[in-house]
Protein backbone atom coordinates (compact mmCIF):
# COMPACT_ATOMS: atom_id res chain seq x y z
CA UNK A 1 21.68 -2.92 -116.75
CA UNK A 2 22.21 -3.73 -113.38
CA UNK A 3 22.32 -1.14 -110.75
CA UNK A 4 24.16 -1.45 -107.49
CA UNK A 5 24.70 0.83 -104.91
CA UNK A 6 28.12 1.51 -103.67
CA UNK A 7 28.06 2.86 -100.02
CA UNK A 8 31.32 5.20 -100.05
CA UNK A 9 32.01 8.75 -100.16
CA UNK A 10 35.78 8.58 -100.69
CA UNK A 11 36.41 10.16 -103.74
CA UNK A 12 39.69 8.14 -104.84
CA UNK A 13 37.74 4.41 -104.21
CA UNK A 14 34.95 5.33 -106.27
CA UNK A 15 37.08 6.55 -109.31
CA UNK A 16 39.24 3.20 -108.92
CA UNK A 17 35.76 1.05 -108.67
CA UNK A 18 34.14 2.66 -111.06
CA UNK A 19 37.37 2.34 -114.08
CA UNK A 20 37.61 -1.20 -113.11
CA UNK A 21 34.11 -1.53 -113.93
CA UNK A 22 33.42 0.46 -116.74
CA UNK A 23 33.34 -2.60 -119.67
CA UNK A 24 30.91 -4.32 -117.46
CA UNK A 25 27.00 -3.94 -117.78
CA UNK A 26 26.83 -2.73 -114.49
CA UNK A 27 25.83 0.87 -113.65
CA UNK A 28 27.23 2.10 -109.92
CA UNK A 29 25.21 4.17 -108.26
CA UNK A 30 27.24 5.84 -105.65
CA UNK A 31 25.92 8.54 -102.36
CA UNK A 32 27.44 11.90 -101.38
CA UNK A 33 28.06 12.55 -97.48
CA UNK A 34 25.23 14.82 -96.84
CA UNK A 35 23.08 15.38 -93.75
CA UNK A 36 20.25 13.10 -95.53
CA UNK A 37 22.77 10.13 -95.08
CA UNK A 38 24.87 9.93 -92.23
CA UNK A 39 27.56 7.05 -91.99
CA UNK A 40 27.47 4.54 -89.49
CA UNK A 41 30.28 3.56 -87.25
CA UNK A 42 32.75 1.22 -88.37
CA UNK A 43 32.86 -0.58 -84.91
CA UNK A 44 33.92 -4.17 -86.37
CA UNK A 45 36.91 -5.80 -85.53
CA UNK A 46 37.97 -6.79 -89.01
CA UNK A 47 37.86 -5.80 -92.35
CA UNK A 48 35.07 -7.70 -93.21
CA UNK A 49 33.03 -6.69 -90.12
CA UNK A 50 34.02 -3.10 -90.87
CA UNK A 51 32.40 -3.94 -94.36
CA UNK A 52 29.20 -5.12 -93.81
CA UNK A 53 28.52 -2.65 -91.19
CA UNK A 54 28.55 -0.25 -94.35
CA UNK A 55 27.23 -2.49 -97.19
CA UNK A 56 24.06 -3.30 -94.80
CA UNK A 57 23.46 -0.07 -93.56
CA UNK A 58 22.93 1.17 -97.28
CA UNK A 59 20.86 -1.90 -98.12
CA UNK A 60 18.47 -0.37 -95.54
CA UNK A 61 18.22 3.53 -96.54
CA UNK A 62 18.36 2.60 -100.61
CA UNK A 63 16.54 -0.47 -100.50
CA UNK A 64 18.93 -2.08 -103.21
CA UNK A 65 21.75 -4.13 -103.83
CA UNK A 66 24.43 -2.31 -102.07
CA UNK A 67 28.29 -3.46 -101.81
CA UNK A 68 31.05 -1.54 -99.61
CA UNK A 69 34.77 -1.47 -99.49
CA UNK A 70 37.34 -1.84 -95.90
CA UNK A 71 40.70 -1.59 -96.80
CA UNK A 72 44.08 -0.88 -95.30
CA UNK A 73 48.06 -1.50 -94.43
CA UNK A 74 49.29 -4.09 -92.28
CA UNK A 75 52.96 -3.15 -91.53
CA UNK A 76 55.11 -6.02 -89.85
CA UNK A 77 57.27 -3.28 -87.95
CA UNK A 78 54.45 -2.01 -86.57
CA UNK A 79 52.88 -5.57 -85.36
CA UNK A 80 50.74 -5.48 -88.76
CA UNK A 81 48.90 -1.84 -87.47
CA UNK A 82 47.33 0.03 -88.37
CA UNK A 83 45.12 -2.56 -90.42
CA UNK A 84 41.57 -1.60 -89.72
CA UNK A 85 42.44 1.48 -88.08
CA UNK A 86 44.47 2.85 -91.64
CA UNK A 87 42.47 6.05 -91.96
CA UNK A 88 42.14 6.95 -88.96
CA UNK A 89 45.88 6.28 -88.03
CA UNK A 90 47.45 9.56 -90.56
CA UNK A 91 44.29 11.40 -89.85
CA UNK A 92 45.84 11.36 -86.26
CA UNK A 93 49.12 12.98 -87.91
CA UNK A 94 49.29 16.78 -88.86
CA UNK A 95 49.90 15.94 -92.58
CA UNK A 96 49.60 12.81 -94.54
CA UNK A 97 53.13 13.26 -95.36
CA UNK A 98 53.96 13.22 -91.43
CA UNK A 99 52.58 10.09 -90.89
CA UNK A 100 53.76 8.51 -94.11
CA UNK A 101 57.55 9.50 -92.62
CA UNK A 102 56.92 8.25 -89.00
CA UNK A 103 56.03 4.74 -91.00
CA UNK A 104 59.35 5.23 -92.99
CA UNK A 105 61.59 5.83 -89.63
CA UNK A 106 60.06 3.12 -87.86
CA UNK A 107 60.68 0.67 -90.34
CA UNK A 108 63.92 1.49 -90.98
CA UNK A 109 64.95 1.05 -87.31
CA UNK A 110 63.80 -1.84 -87.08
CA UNK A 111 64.94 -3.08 -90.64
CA UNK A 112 61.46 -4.85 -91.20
CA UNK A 113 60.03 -3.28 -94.48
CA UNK A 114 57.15 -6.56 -94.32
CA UNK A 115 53.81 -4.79 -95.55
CA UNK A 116 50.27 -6.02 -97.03
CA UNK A 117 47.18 -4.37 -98.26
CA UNK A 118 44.13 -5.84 -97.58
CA UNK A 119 40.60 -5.32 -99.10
CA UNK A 120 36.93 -6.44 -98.35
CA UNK A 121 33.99 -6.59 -100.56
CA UNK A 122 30.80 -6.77 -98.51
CA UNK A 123 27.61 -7.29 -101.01
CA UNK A 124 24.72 -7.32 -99.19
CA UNK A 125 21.70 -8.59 -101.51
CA UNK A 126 18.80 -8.79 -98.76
CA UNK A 127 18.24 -7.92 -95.39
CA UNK A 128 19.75 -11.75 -94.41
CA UNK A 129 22.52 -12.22 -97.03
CA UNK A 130 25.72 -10.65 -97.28
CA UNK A 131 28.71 -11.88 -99.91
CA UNK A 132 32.71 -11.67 -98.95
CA UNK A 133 34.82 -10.94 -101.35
CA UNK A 134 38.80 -10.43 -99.99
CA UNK A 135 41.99 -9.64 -101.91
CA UNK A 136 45.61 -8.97 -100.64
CA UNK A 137 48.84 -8.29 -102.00
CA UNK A 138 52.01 -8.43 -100.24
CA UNK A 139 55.15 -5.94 -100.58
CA UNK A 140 57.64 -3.89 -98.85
CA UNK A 141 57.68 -0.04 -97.45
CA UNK A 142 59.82 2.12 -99.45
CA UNK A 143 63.15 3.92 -98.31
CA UNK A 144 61.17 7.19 -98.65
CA UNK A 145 57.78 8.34 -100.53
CA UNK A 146 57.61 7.90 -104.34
CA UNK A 147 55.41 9.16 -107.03
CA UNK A 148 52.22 11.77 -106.93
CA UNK A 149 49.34 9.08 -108.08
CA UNK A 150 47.06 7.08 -105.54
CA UNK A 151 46.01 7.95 -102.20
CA UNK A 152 46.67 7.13 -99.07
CA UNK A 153 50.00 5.04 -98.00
CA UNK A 154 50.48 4.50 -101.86
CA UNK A 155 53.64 6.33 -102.20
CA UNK A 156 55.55 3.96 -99.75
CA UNK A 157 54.19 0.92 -100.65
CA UNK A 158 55.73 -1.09 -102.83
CA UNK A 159 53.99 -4.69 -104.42
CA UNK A 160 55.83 -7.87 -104.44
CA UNK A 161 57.85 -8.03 -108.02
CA UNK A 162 57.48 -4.72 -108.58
CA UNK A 163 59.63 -1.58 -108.88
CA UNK A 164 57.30 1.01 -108.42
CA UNK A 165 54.96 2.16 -105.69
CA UNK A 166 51.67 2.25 -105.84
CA UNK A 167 51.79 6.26 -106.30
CA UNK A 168 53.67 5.82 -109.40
CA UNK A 169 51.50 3.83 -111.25
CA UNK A 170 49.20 5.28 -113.70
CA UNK A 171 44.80 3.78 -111.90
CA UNK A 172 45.14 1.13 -114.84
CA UNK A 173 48.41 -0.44 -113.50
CA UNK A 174 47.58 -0.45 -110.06
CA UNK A 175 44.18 -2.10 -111.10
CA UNK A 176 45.91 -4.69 -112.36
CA UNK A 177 47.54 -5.79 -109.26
CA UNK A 178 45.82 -3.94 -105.81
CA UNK A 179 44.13 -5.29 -103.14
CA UNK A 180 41.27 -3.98 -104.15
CA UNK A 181 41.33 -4.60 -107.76
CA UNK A 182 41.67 -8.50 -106.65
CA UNK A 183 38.75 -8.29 -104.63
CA UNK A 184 36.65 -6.11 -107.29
CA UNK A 185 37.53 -8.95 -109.55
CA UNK A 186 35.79 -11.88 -107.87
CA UNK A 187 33.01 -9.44 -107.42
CA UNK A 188 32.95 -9.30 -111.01
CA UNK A 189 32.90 -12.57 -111.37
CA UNK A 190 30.03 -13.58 -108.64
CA UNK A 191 27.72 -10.73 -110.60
CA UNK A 192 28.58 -12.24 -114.09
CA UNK A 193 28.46 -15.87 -113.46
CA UNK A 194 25.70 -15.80 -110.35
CA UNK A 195 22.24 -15.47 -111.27
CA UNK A 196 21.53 -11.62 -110.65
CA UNK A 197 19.11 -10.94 -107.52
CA UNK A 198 18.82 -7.55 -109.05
């Protein structure tokens, strides 16, 4: 079996990466934010920057095969913000909720409900190679925040084609379409169809 480390302490990722791995002989080793392991700053520019920053810097302390995730909104009304900046952007609110709303009353002044999700896969194998892996799926911002599933901006974000947000969907039907899920998949498919460096 195959072990890889996954360099993320956020709770609601590792469930998602881990149930959209489980049929795969691949066994995820994953860290808890302790003072042993600090977390480095995410200082890139770019998702993938933002990435590899993380994927490399747990390469180095666990001296294996070590893959992080960047992810985030892009919302047209707000010039595609807060991208990179995503968590750090409703941290800066009171409440989740607070920030979710000031997205909703922007949006609906300006009548631009344009949104993507974006995700990065950084896989670092050695201390000199590092694999992309990128997915994105486009949508609008709902009228107002739906469902109680998800994390995040997933109760006003709603996928191209779709009905639902994100928030209503049970983890397997957002797997099917997310951002991430997209990414995880040709992840799975390097590991599977790549000899493995492990």
């Amino acid at each position: 079996m195959q072990k890889i480390l996954f360099f993320s302490s956020n709770k609601n990722k590792i469930k998602e990466i881990k149930n959209k791995l489980k049929n795969y002989n691949i066994k995820i080793i994953t860290i808890k934010k302790n003072k042993e392991v600090s977390f480095p700053t995410e200082s890139g520019l770019s998702f993938n920057e933002n990435a590899s920053i993380k994927s490399n810097f747990g390469f180095k302390i666990y001296k294996i095969p070590c893959f992080a995730d960047d992810s985030g909104i892009c919302i047209s009304a707000l010039k595609n913000m807060p991208g990179i900046a995503s968590k750090k952007f409703l941290k800066s609110f009171k409440t989740e909720s607070e920030g979710l709303q000031y997205i909703l009353d922007i949006t609906k002044k300006k009548m631009d409900f344009d949104a993507y999700f974006y995700s990065s896969i950084a896989f670092t194998i050695n201390n000199t190679k590092t694999i992309f892996f990128n997915g994105i799926v486009k949508g609008l911002i709902s009228q107002k925040p739906l469902g109680l599933g998800g994390f995040g901006y997933d109760p006003i974000f709603i996928p191209r084609g779709k009905k639902n947000t994100f928030a209503e969907m049970t983890i397997e039907e957002k797997n099917n379409i997310s951002h991430r899920s997209i990414a995880i998949n040709k992840f799975i498919n390097y590991l599977t169809k790549t000899a493995s460096p492990l």
